[in-house]
C-alpha atoms as a PDB file:
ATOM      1  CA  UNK A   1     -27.385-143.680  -0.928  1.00  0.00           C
ATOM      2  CA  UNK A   2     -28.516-140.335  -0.887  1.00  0.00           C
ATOM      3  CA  UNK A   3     -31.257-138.276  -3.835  1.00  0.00           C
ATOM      4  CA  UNK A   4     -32.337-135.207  -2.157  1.00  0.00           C
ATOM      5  CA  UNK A   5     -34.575-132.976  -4.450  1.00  0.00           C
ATOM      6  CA  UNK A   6     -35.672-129.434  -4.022  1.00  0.00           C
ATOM      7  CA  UNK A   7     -36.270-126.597  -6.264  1.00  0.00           C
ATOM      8  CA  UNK A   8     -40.322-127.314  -6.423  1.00  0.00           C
ATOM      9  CA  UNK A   9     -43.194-124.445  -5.922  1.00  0.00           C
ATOM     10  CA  UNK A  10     -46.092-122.736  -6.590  1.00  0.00           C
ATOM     11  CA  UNK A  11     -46.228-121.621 -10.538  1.00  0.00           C
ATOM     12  CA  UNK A  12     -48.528-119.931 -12.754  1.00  0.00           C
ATOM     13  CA  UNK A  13     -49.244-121.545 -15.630  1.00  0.00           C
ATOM     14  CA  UNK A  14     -46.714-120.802 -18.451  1.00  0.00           C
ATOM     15  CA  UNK A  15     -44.278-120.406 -15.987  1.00  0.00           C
ATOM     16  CA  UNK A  16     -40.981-122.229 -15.260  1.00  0.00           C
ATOM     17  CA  UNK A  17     -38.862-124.170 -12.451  1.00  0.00           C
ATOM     18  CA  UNK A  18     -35.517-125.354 -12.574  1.00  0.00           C
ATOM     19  CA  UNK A  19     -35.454-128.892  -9.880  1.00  0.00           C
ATOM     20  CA  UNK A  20     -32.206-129.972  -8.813  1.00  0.00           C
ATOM     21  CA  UNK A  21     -31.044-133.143  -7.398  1.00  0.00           C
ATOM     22  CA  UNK A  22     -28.370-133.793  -5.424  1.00  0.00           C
ATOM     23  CA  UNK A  23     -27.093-137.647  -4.848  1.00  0.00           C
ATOM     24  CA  UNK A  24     -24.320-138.805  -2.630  1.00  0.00           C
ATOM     25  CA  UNK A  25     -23.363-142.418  -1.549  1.00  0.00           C
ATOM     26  CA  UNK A  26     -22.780-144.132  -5.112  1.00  0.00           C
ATOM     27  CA  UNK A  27     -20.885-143.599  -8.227  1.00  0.00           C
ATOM     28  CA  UNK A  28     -23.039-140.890  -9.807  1.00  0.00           C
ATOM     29  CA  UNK A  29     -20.951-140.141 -12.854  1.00  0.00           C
ATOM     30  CA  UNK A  30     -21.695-143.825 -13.948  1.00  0.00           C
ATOM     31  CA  UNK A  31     -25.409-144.072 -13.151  1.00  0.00           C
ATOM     32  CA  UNK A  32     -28.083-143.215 -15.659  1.00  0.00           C
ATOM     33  CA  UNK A  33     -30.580-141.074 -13.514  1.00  0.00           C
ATOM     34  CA  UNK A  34     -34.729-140.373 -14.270  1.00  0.00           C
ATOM     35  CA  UNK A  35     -36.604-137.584 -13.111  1.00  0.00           C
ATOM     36  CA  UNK A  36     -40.184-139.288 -12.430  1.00  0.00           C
ATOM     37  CA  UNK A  37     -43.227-137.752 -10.838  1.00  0.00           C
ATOM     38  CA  UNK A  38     -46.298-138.731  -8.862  1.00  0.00           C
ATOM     39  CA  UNK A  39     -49.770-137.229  -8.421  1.00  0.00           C
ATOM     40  CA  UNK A  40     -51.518-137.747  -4.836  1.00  0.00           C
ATOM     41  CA  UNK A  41     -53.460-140.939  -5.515  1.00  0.00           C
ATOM     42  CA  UNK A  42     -52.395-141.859  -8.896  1.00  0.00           C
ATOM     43  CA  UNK A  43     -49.517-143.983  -9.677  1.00  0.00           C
ATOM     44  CA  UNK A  44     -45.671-142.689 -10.222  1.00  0.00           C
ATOM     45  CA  UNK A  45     -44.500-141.890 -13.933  1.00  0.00           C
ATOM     46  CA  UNK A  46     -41.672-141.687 -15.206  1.00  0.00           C
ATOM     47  CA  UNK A  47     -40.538-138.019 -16.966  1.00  0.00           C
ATOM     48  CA  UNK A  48     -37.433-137.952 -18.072  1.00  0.00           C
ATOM     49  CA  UNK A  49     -34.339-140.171 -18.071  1.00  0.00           C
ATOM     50  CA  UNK A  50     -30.044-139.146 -18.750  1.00  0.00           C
ATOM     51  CA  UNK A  51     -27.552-141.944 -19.689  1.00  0.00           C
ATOM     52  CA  UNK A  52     -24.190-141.636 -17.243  1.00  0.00           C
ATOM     53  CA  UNK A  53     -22.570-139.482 -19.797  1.00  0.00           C
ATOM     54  CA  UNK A  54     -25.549-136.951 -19.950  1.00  0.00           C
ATOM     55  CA  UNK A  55     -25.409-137.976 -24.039  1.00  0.00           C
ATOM     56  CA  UNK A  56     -28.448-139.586 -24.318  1.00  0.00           C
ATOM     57  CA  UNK A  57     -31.789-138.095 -22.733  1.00  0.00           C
ATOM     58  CA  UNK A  58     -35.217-139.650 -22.965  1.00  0.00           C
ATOM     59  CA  UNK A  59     -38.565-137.565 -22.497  1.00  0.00           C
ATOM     60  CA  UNK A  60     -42.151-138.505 -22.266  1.00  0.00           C
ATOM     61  CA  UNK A  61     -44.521-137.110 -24.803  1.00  0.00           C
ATOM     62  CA  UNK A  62     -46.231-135.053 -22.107  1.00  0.00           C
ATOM     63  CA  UNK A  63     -43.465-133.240 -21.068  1.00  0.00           C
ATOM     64  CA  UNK A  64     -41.556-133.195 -24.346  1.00  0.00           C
ATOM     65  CA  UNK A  65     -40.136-129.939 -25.993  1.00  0.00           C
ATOM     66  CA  UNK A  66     -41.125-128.283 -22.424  1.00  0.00           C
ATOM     67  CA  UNK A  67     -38.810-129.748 -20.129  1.00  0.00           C
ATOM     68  CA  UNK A  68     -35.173-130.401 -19.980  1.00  0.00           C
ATOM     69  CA  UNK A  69     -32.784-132.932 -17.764  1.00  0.00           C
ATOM     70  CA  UNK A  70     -29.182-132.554 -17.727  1.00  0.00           C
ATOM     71  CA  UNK A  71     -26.730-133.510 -14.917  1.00  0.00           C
ATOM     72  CA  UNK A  72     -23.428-132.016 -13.714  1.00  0.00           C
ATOM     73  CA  UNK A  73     -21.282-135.271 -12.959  1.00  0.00           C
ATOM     74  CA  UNK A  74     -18.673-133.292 -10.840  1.00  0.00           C
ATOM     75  CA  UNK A  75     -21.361-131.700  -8.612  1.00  0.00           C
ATOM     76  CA  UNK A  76     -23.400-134.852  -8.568  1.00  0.00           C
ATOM     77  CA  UNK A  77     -26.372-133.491  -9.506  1.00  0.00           C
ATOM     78  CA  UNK A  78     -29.198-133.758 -11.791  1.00  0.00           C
ATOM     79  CA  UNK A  79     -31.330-131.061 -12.671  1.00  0.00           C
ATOM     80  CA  UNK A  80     -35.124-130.590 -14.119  1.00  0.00           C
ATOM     81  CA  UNK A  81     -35.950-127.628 -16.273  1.00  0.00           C
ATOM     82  CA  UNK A  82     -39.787-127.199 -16.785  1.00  0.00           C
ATOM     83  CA  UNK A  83     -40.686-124.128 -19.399  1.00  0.00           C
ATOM     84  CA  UNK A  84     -44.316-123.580 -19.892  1.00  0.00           C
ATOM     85  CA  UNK A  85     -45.717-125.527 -17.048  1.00  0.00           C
ATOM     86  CA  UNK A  86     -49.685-126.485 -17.347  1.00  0.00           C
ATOM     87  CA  UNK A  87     -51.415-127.378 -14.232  1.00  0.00           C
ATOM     88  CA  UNK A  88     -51.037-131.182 -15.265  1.00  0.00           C
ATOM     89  CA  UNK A  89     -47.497-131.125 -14.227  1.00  0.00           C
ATOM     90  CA  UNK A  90     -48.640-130.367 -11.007  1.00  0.00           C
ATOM     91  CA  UNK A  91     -46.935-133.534  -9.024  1.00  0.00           C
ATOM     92  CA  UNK A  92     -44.118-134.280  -6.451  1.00  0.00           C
ATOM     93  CA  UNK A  93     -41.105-134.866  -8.297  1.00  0.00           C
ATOM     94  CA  UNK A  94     -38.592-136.967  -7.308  1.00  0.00           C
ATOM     95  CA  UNK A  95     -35.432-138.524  -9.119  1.00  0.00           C
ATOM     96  CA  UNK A  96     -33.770-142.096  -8.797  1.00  0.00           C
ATOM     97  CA  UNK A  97     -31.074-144.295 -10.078  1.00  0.00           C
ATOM     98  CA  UNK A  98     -33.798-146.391 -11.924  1.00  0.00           C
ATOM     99  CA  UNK A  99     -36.877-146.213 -14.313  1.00  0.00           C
ATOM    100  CA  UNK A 100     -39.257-147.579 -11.880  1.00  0.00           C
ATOM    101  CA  UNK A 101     -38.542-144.807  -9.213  1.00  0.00           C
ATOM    102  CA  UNK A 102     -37.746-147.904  -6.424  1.00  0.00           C
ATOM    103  CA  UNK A 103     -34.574-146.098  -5.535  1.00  0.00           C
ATOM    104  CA  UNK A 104     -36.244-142.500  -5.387  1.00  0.00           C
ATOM    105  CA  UNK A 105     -35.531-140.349  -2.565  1.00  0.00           C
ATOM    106  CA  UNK A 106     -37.159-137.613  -1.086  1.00  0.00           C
ATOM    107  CA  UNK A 107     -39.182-135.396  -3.533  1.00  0.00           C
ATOM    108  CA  UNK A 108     -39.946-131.762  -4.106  1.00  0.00           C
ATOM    109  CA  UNK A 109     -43.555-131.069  -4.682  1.00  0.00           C
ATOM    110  CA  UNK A 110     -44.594-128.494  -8.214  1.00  0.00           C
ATOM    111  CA  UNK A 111     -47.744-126.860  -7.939  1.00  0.00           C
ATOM    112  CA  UNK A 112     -48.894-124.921 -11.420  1.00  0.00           C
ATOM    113  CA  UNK A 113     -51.731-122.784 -10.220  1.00  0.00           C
ATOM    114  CA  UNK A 114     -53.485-119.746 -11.177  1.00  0.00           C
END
């Protein structure tokens, strides 16, 4: 099993980023995937979460109305938009195949900097 994310950077605030993350190894199309994020020395949190069908999306309240998960089940990958980023967001981002973030894989790190 494979979740390889990329698409992170340095951006002002008010700005946006579009993550992407691609998964090999398991049957993507019928995996609900979260986008979850983790600040250097605090605990991981979970952002955002698709069911299989990309129907059903969750958000947390701090990232609600601002960012946007979706997932391309042919191309096996999910995606992260983030409009209006505030330096809070700053965080290495990383999806998985569960809520927790045990099956994460490597992340891509946002920074939302002046």
């Amino acid at each position: 099993v494979q979740l390889q994310a990329y698409g992170g950077g340095l951006v002002q605030p008010g700005g946006s980023l579009r993550l992407s993350c691609v998964a090999s190894g398991f049957n993507f199309r019928s995996t609900p995937m979260y986008w979850l994020r983790q600040v250097p020395g605090k605990g991981l949190e979970r952002v955002s979460g698709i069911s299989s069908a990309g129907s059903t999306k969750h958000y947390e309240d701090f990232v609600k109305g601002r960012f946007t998960i979706s997932r391309d089940n042919v191309k096996t990958t999910l995606y992260l938009q983030m409009d209006n980023l505030q330096s809070e967001d700053t965080a290495m981002y990383f999806c998985a195949r569960d809520e927790r973030g045990d099956s994460r894989g490597q992340g891509t790190l946002v920074t939302v900097s002046s």
